[in-house]
Protein backbone atom coordinates (compact mmCIF):
# COMPACT_ATOMS: atom_id res chain seq x y z
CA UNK A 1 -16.53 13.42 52.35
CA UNK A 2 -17.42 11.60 49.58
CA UNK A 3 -17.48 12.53 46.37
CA UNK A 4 -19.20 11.49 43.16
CA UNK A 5 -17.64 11.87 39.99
CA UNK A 6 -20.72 11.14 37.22
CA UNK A 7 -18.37 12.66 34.05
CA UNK A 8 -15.95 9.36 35.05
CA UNK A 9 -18.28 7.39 35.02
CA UNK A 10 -20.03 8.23 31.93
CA UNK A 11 -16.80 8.48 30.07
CA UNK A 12 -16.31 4.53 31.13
CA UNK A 13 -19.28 3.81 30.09
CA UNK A 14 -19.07 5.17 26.61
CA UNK A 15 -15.56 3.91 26.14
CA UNK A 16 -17.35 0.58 27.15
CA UNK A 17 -19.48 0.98 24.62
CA UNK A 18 -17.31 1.78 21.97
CA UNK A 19 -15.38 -1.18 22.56
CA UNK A 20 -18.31 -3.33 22.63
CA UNK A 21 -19.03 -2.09 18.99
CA UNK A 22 -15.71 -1.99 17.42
CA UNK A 23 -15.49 -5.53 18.63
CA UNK A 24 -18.91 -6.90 17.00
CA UNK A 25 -17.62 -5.28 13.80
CA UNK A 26 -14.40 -6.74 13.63
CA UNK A 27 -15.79 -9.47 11.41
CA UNK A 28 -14.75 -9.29 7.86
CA UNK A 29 -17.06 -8.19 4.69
CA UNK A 30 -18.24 -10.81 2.50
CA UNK A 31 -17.43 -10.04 -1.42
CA UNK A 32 -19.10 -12.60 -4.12
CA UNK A 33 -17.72 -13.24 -7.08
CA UNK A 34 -18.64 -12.40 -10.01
CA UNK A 35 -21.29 -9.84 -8.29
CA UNK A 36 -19.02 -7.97 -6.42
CA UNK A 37 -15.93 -8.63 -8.55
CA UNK A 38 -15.51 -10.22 -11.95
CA UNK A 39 -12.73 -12.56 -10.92
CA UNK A 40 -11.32 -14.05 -7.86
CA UNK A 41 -8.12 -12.64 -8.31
CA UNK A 42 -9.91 -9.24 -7.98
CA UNK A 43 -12.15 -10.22 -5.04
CA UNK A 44 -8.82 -10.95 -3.48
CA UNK A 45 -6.99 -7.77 -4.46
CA UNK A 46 -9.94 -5.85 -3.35
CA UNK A 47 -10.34 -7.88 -0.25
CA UNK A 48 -9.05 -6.70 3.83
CA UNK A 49 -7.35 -9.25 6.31
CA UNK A 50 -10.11 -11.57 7.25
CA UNK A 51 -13.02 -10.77 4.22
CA UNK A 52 -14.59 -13.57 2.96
CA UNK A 53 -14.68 -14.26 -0.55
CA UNK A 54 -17.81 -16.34 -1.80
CA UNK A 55 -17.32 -17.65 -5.43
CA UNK A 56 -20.33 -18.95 -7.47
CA UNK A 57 -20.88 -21.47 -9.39
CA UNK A 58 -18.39 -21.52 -13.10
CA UNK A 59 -15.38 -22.03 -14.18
CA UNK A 60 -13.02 -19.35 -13.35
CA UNK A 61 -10.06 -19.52 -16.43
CA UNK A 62 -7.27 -17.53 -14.02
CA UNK A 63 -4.32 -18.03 -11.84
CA UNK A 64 -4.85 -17.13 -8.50
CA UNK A 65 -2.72 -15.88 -5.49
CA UNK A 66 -4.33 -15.79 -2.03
CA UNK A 67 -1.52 -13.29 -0.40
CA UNK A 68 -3.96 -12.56 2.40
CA UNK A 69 -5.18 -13.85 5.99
CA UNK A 70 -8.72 -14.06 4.60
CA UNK A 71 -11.16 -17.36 3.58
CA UNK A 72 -12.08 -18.06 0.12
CA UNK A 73 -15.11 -20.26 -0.31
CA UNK A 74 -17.07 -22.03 -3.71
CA UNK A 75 -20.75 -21.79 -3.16
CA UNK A 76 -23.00 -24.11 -5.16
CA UNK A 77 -25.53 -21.52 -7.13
CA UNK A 78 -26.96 -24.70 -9.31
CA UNK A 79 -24.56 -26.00 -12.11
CA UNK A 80 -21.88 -27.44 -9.09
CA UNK A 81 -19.01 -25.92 -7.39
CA UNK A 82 -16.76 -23.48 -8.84
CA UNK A 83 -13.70 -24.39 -10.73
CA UNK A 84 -10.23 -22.50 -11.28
CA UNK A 85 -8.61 -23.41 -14.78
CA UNK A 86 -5.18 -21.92 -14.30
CA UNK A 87 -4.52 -20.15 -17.68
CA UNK A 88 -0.61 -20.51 -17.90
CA UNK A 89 1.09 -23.89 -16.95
CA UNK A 90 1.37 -24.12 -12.86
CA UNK A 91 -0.93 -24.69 -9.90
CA UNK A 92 -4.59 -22.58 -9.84
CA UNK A 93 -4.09 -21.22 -6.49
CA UNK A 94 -0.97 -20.65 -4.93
CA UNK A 95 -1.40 -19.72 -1.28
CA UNK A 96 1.61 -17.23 0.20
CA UNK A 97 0.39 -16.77 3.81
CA UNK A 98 0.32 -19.22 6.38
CA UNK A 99 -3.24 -18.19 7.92
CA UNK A 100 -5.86 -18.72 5.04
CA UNK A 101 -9.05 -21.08 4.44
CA UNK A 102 -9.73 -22.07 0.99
CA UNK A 103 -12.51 -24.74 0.76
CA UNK A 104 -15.23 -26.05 -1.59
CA UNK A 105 -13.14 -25.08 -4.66
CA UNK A 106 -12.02 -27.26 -7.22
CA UNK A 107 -8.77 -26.74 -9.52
CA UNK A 108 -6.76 -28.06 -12.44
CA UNK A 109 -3.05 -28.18 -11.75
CA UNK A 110 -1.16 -28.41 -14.97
């Protein structure tokens, strides 16, 4: 005899489904600075493994540590790309993890 078991197969089905959405979501969020934050270094504290941060336009007078796997990013909003003017003697951005993307962001090393 055979037998049909519909509760299995609904279960797989859900789980299915589950995984399908947990993996579409596994993208990170997008935080903008200054909207979202008022500097990057706060965007960045704020920010999860694999966020994007979007900075705007300005000059940004801060030292900044990207400590996380996560992409940083200068948008043009209209007066050029953002700038990071360290604001004690050393390099703008220091970068301590190996797996970041930092691009379209220019800095003054002193």
């Amino acid at each position: 005899m055979y037998y049909h078991n519909h509760r299995g197969r609904a279960f797989s089905l859900s789980l299915i489904a589950v995984i399908i959405i947990l993996a579409g979501s596994a993208h990170g969020a997008i935080i903008v600075v200054p909207d979202d934050h008022p500097t990057i270094q706060a965007a960045i504290n704020a920010a999860g493994t694999g966020d994007t941060i979007q900075v705007n336009s300005g000059t940004y007078d801060e030292n900044v540590v990207v400590n996380k796997s996560l992409i940083l990013e200068g948008l043009n909003t209209g007066s050029g790309l953002p700038a990071i003017s360290p604001t004690i003697t050393g390099d703008a951005i220091i970068l301590t993890v190996p797996s970041c993307t930092v691009r379209a962001i220019r800095g003054e090393w002193c």
